[in-house]
N, C-alpha and C. Protein backbone atom coordinates (compact mmCIF):
# COMPACT_ATOMS: atom_id res chain seq x y z
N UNK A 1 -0.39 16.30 30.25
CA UNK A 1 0.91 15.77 29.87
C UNK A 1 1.94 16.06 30.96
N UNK A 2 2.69 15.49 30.71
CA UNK A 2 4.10 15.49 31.93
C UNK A 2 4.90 16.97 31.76
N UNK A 3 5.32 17.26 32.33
CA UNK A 3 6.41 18.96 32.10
C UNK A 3 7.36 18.41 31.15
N UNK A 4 7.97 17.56 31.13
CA UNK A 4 8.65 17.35 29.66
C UNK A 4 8.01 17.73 28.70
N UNK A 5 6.86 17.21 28.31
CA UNK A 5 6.02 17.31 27.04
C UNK A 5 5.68 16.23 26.27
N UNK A 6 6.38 14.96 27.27
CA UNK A 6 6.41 13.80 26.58
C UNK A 6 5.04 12.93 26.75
N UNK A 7 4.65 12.68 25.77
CA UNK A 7 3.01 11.39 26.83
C UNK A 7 3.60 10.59 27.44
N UNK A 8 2.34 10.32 28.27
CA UNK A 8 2.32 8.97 29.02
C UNK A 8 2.18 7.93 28.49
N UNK A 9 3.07 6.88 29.08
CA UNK A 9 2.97 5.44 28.71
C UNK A 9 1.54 4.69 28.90
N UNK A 10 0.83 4.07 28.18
CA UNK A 10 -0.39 3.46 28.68
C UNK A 10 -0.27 2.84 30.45
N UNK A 11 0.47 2.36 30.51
CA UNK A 11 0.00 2.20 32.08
C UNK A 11 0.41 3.78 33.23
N UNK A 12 0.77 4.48 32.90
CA UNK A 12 0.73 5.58 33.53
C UNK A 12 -0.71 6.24 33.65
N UNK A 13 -1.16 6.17 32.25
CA UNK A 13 -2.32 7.14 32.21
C UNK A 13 -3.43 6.40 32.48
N UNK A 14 -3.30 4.75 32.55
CA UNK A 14 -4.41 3.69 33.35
C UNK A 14 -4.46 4.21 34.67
N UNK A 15 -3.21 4.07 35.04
CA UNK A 15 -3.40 5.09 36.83
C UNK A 15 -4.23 5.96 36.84
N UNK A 16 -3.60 6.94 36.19
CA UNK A 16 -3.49 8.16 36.56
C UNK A 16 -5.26 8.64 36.23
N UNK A 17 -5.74 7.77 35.22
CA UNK A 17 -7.56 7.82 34.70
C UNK A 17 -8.31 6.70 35.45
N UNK A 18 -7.80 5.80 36.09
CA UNK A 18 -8.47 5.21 37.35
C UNK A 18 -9.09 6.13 38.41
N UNK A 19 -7.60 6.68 38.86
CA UNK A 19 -7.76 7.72 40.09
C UNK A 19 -9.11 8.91 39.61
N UNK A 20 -8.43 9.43 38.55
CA UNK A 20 -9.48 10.77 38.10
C UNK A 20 -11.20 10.18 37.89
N UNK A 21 -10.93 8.66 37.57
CA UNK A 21 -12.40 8.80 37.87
C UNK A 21 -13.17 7.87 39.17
N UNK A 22 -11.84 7.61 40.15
CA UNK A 22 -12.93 7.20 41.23
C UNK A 22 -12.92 8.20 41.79
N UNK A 23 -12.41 9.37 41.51
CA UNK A 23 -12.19 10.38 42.38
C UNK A 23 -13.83 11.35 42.55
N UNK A 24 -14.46 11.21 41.09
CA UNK A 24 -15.87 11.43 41.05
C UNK A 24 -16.50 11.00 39.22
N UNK A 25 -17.79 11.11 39.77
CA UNK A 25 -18.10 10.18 38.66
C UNK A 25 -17.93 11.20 37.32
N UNK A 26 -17.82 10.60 36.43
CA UNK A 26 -17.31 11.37 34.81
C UNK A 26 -18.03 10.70 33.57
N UNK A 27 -18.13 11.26 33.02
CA UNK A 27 -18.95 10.71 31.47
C UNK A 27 -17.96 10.55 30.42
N UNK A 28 -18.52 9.68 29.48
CA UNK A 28 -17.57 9.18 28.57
C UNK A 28 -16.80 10.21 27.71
N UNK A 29 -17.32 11.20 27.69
CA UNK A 29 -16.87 12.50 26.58
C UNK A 29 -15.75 13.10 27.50
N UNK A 30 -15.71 12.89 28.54
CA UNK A 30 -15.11 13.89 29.80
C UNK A 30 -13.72 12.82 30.19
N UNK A 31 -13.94 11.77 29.90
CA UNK A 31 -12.67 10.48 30.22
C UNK A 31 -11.90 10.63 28.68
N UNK A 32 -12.67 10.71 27.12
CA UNK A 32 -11.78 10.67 26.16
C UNK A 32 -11.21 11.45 26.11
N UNK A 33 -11.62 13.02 26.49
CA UNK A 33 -11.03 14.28 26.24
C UNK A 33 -9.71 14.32 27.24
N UNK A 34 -9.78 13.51 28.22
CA UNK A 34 -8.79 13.69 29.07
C UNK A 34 -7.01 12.61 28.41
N UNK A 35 -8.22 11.41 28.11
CA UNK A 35 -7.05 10.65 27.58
C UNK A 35 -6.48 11.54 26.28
N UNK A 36 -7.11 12.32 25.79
CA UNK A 36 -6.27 12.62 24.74
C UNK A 36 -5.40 13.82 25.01
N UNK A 37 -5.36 14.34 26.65
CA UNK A 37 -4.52 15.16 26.64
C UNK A 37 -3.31 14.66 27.05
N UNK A 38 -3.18 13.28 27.60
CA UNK A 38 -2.34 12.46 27.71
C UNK A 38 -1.21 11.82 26.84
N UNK A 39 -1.57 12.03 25.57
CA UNK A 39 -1.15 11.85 24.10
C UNK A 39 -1.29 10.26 24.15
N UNK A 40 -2.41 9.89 24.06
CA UNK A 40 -2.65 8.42 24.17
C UNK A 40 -3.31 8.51 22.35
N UNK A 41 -3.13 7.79 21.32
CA UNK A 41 -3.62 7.45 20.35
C UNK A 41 -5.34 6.62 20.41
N UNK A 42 -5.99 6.87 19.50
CA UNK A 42 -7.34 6.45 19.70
C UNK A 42 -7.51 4.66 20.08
N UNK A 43 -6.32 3.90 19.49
CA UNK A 43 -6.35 2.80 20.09
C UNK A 43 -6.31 2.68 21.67
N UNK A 44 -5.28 2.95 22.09
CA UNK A 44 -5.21 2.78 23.41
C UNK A 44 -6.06 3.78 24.14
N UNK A 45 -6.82 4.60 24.00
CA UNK A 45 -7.81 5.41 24.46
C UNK A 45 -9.12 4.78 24.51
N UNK A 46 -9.88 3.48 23.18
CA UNK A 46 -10.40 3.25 23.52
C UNK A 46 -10.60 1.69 24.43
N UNK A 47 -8.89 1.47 24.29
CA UNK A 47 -8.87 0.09 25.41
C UNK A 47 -8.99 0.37 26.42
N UNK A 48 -8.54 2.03 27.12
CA UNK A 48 -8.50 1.99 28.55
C UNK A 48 -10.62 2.84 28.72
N UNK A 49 -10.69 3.06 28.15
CA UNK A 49 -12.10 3.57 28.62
C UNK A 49 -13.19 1.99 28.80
N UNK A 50 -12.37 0.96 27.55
CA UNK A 50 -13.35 -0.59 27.72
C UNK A 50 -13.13 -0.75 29.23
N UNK A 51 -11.73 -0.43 29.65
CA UNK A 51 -11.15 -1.14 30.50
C UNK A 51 -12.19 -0.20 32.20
N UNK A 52 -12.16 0.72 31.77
CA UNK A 52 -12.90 1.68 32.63
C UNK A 52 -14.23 1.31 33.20
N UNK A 53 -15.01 0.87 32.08
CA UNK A 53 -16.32 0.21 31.96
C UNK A 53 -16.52 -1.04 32.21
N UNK A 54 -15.39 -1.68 32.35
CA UNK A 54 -15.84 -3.45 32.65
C UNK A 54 -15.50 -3.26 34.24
N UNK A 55 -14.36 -2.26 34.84
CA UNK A 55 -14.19 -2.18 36.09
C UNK A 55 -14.92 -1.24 36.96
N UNK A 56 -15.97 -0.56 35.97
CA UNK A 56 -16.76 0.14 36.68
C UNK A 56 -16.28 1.34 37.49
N UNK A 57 -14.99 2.14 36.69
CA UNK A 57 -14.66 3.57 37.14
C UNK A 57 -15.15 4.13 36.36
N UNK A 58 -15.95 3.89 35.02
CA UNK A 58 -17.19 4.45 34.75
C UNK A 58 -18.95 4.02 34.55
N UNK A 59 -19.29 4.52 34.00
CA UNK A 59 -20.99 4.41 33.85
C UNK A 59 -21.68 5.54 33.48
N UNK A 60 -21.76 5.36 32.26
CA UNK A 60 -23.03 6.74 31.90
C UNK A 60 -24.54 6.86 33.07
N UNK A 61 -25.09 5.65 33.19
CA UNK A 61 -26.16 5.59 34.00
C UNK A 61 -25.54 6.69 35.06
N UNK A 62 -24.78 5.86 35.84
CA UNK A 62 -24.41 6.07 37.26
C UNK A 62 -23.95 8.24 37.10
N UNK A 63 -23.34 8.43 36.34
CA UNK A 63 -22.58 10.00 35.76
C UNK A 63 -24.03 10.64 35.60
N UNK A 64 -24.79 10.15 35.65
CA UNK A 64 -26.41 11.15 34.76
C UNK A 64 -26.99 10.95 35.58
N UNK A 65 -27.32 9.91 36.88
CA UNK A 65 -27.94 10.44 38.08
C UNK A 65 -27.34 10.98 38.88
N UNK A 66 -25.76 11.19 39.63
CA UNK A 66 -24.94 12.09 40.21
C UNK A 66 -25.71 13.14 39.63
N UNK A 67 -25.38 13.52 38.09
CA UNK A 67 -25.35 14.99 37.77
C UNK A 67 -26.62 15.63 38.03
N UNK A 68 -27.64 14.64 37.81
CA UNK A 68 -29.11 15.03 38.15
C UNK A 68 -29.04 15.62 39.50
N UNK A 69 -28.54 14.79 40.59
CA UNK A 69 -28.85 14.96 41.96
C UNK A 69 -28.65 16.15 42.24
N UNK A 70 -26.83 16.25 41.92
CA UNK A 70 -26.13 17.52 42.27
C UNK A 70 -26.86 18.67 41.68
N UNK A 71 -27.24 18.59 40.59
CA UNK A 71 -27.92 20.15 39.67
C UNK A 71 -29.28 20.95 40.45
N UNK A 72 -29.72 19.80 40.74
CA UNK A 72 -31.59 20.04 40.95
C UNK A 72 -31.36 20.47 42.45
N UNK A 73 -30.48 19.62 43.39
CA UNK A 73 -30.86 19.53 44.61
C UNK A 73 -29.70 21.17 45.24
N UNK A 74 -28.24 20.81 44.55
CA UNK A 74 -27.36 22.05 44.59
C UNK A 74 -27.64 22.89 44.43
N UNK A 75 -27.52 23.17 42.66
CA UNK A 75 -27.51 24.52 42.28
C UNK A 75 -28.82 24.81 41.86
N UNK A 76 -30.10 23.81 42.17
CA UNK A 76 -31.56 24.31 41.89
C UNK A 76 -31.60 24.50 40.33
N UNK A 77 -31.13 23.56 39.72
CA UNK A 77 -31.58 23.97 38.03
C UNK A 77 -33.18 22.87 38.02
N UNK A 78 -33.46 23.55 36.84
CA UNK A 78 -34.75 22.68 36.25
C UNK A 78 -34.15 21.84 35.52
N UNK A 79 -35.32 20.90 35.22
CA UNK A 79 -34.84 19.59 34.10
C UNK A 79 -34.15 19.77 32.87
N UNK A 80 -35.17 21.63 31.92
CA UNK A 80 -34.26 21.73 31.09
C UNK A 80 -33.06 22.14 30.65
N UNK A 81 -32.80 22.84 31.79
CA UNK A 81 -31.49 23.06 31.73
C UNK A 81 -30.02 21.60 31.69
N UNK A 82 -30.60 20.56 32.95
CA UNK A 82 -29.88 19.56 33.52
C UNK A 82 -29.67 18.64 31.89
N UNK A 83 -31.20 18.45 31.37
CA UNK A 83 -31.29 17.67 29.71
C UNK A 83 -30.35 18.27 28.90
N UNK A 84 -30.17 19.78 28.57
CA UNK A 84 -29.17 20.47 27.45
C UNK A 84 -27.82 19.92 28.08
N UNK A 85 -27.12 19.94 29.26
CA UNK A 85 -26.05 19.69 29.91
C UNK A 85 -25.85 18.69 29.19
N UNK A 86 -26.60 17.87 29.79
CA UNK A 86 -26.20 16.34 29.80
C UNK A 86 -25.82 15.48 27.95
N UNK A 87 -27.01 16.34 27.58
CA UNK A 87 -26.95 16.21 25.58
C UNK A 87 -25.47 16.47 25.32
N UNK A 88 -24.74 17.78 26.16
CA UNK A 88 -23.95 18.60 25.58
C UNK A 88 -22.23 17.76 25.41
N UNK A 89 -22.69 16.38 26.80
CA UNK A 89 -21.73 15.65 27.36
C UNK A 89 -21.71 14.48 26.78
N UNK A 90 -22.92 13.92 25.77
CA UNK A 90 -23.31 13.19 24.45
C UNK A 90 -23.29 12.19 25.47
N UNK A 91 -24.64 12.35 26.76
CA UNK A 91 -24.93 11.12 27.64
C UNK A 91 -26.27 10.89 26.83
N UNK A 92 -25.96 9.05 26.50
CA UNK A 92 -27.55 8.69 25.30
C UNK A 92 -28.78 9.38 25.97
N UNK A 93 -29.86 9.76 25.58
CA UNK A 93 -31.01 10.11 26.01
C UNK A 93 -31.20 9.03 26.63
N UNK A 94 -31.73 7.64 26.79
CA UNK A 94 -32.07 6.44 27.57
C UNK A 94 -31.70 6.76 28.80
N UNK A 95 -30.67 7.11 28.93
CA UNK A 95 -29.85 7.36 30.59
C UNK A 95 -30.33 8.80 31.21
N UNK A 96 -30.25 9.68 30.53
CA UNK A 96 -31.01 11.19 30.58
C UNK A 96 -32.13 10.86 31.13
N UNK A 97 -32.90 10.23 30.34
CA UNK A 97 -34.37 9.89 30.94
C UNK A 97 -34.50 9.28 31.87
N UNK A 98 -34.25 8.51 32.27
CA UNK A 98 -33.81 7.93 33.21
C UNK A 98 -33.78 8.33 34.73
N UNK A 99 -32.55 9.10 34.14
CA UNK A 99 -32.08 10.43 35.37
C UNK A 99 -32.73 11.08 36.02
N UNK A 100 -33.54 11.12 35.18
CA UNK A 100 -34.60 12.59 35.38
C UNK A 100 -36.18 12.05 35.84
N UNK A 101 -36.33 11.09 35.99
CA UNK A 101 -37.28 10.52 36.79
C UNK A 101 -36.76 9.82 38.26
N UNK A 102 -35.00 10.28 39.00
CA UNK A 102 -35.05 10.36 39.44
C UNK A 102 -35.73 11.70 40.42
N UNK A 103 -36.17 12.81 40.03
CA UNK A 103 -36.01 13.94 41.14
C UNK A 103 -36.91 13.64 41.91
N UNK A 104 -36.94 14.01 42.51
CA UNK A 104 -37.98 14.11 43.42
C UNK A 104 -38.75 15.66 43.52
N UNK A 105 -40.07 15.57 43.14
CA UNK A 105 -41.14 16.26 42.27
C UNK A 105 -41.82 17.12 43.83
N UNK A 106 -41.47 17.00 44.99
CA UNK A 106 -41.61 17.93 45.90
C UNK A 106 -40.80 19.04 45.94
N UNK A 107 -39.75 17.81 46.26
CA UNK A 107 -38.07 19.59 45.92
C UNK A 107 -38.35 20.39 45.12
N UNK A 108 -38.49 19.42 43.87
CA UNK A 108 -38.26 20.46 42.82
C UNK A 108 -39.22 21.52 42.87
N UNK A 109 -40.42 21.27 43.22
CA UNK A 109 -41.23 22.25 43.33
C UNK A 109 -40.93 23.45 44.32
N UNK A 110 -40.29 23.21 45.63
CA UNK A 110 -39.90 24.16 46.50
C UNK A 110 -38.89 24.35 46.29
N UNK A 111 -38.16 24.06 45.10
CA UNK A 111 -37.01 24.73 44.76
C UNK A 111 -37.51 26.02 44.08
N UNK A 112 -38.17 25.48 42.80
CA UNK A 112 -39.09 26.21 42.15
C UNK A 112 -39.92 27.51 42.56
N UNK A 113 -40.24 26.94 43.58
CA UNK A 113 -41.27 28.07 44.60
C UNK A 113 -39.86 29.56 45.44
N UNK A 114 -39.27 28.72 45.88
CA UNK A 114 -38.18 29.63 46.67
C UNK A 114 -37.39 30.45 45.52
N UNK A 115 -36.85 30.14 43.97
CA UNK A 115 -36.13 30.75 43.26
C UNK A 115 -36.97 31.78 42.91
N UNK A 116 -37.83 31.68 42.75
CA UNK A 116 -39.70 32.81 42.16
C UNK A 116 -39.42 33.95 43.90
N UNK A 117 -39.79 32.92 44.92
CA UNK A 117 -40.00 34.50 45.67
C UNK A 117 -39.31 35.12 45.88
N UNK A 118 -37.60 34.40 46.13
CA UNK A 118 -36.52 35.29 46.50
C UNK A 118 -36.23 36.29 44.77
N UNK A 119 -36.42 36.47 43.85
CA UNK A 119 -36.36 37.13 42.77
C UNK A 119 -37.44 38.15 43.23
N UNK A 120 -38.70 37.69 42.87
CA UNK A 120 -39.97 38.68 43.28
C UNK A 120 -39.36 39.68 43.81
N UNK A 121 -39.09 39.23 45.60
CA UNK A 121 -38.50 40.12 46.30
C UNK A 121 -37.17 41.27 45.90
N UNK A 122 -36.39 40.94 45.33
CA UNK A 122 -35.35 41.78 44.74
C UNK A 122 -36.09 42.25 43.54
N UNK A 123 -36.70 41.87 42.99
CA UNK A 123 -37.20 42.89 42.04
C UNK A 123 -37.85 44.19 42.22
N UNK A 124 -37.96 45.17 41.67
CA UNK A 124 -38.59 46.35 41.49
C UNK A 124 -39.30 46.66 40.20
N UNK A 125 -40.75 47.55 39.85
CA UNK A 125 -41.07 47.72 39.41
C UNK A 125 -42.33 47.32 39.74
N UNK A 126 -43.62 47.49 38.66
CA UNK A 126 -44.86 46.86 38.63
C UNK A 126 -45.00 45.30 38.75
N UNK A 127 -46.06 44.57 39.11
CA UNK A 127 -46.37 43.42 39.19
C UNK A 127 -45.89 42.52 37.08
N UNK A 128 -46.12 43.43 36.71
CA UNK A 128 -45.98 43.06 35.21
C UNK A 128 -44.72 43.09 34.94
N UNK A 129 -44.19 44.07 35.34
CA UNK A 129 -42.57 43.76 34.98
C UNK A 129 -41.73 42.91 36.01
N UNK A 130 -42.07 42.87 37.63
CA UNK A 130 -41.44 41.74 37.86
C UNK A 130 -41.84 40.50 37.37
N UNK A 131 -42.87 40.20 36.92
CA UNK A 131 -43.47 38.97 36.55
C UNK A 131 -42.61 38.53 35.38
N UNK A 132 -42.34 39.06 34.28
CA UNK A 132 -41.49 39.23 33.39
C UNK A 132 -40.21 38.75 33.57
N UNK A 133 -39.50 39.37 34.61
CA UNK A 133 -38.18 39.22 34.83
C UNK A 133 -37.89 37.90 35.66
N UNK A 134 -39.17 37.34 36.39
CA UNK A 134 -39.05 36.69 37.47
C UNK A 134 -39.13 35.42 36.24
N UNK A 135 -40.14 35.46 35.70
CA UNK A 135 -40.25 34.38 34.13
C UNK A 135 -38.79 34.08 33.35
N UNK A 136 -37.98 34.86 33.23
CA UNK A 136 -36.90 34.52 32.35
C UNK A 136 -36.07 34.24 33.19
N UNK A 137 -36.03 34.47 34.67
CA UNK A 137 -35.34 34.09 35.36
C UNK A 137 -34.80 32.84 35.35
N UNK A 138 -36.52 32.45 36.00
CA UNK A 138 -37.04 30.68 35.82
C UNK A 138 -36.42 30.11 34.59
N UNK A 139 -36.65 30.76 33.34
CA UNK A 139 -36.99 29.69 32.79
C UNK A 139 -35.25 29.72 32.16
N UNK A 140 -34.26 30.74 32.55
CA UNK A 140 -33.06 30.73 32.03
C UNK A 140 -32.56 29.55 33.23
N UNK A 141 -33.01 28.73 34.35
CA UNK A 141 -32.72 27.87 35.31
C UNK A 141 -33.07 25.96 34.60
N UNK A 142 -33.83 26.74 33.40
CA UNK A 142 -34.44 25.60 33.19
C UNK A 142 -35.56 24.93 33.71
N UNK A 143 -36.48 25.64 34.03
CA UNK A 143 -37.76 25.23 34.97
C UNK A 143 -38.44 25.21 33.35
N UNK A 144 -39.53 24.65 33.64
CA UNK A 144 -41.00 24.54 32.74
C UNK A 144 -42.06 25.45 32.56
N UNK A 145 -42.08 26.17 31.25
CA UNK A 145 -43.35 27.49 31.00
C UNK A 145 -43.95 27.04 32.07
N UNK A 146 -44.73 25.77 32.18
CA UNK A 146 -46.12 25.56 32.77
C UNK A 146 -45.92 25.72 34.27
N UNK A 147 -44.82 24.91 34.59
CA UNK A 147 -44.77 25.49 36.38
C UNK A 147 -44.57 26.96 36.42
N UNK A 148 -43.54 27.40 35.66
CA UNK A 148 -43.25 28.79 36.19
C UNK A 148 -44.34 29.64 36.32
N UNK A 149 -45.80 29.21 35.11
CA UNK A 149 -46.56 29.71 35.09
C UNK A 149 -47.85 29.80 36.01
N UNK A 150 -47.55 28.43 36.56
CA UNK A 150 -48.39 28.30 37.42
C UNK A 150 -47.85 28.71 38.88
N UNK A 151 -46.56 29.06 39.24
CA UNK A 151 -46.34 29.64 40.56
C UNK A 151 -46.38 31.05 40.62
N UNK A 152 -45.73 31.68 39.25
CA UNK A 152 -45.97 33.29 39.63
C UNK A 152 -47.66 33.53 39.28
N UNK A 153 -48.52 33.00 38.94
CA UNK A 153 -49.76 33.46 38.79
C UNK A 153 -49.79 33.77 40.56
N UNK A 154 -49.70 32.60 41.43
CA UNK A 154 -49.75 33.34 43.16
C UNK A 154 -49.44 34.24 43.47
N UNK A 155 -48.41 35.33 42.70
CA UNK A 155 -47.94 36.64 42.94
C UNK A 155 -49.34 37.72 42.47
N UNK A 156 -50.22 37.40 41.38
CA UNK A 156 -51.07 38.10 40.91
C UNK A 156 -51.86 38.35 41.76
């Protein structure tokens, strides 16, 4: 809202939610929440989000492979972590899925592989208890029982 306290006029906050979302891509939950800090009423909130979508300053598709890219390739999360996110942002599963057959299934694996040894390494204790710690590590990243399981077995 403005330092007055007053809302914005619908074409103010058309600007002003143009800009915010060519500025990077945004999901539909993340554009209403904004219009409504604008004090825009649900009518005109959901004309300017139509209006968003026919001009293509948004796209669920397009918002759920960004986020994929950035998660997996950035901050090295696994799928399940990137899937709870994305649920959390009420992007349809169709597009989720989607998303997520973008990664690319090498990275992820040497992502996978590098988050396991650099842990290993900082860990202390027996082979059993880093194994342990190195496991919840993973799998608090969102990686898969079965990979995680199948890369720290190489530590055994």
């Amino acid at each position: 809202m403005k330092k007055e306290g007053k809302p914005y006029s619908f074409l103010e906050a058309k600007q002003k939610i143009e800009a915010w979302c060519a500025y990077q891509d945004r999901c539909h939950k993340e554009v209403h929440n904004k219009l409504r800090t604008y004090g825009l009423d649900d009518e005109d909130t959901n004309a300017l989000i139509s209006h968003l979508i026919e001009y293509q300053f948004l796209d669920e598709q397009r918002f759920a492979e960004s986020f994929v890219s950035g998660k997996y390739r950035i901050k090295k999360w696994g799928r399940n972590k990137i899937k709870v996110h994305l649920k959390q942002k009420n992007v349809p599963q169709v597009c989720i899925n989607h998303a997520l057959k973008t990664i690319d299934d090498e990275l992820y694996m040497e992502n996978l592989k590098g988050l396991a040894e650099r842990k290993w390494k900082e860990k202390k204790g027996t082979n059993f208890e880093k194994k342990v710690k190195v496991q919840q590590f993973l799998s608090s990243r969102g990686y898969e029982f079965d990979l995680i399981h199948d890369v720290l077995n190489t530590h055994e």
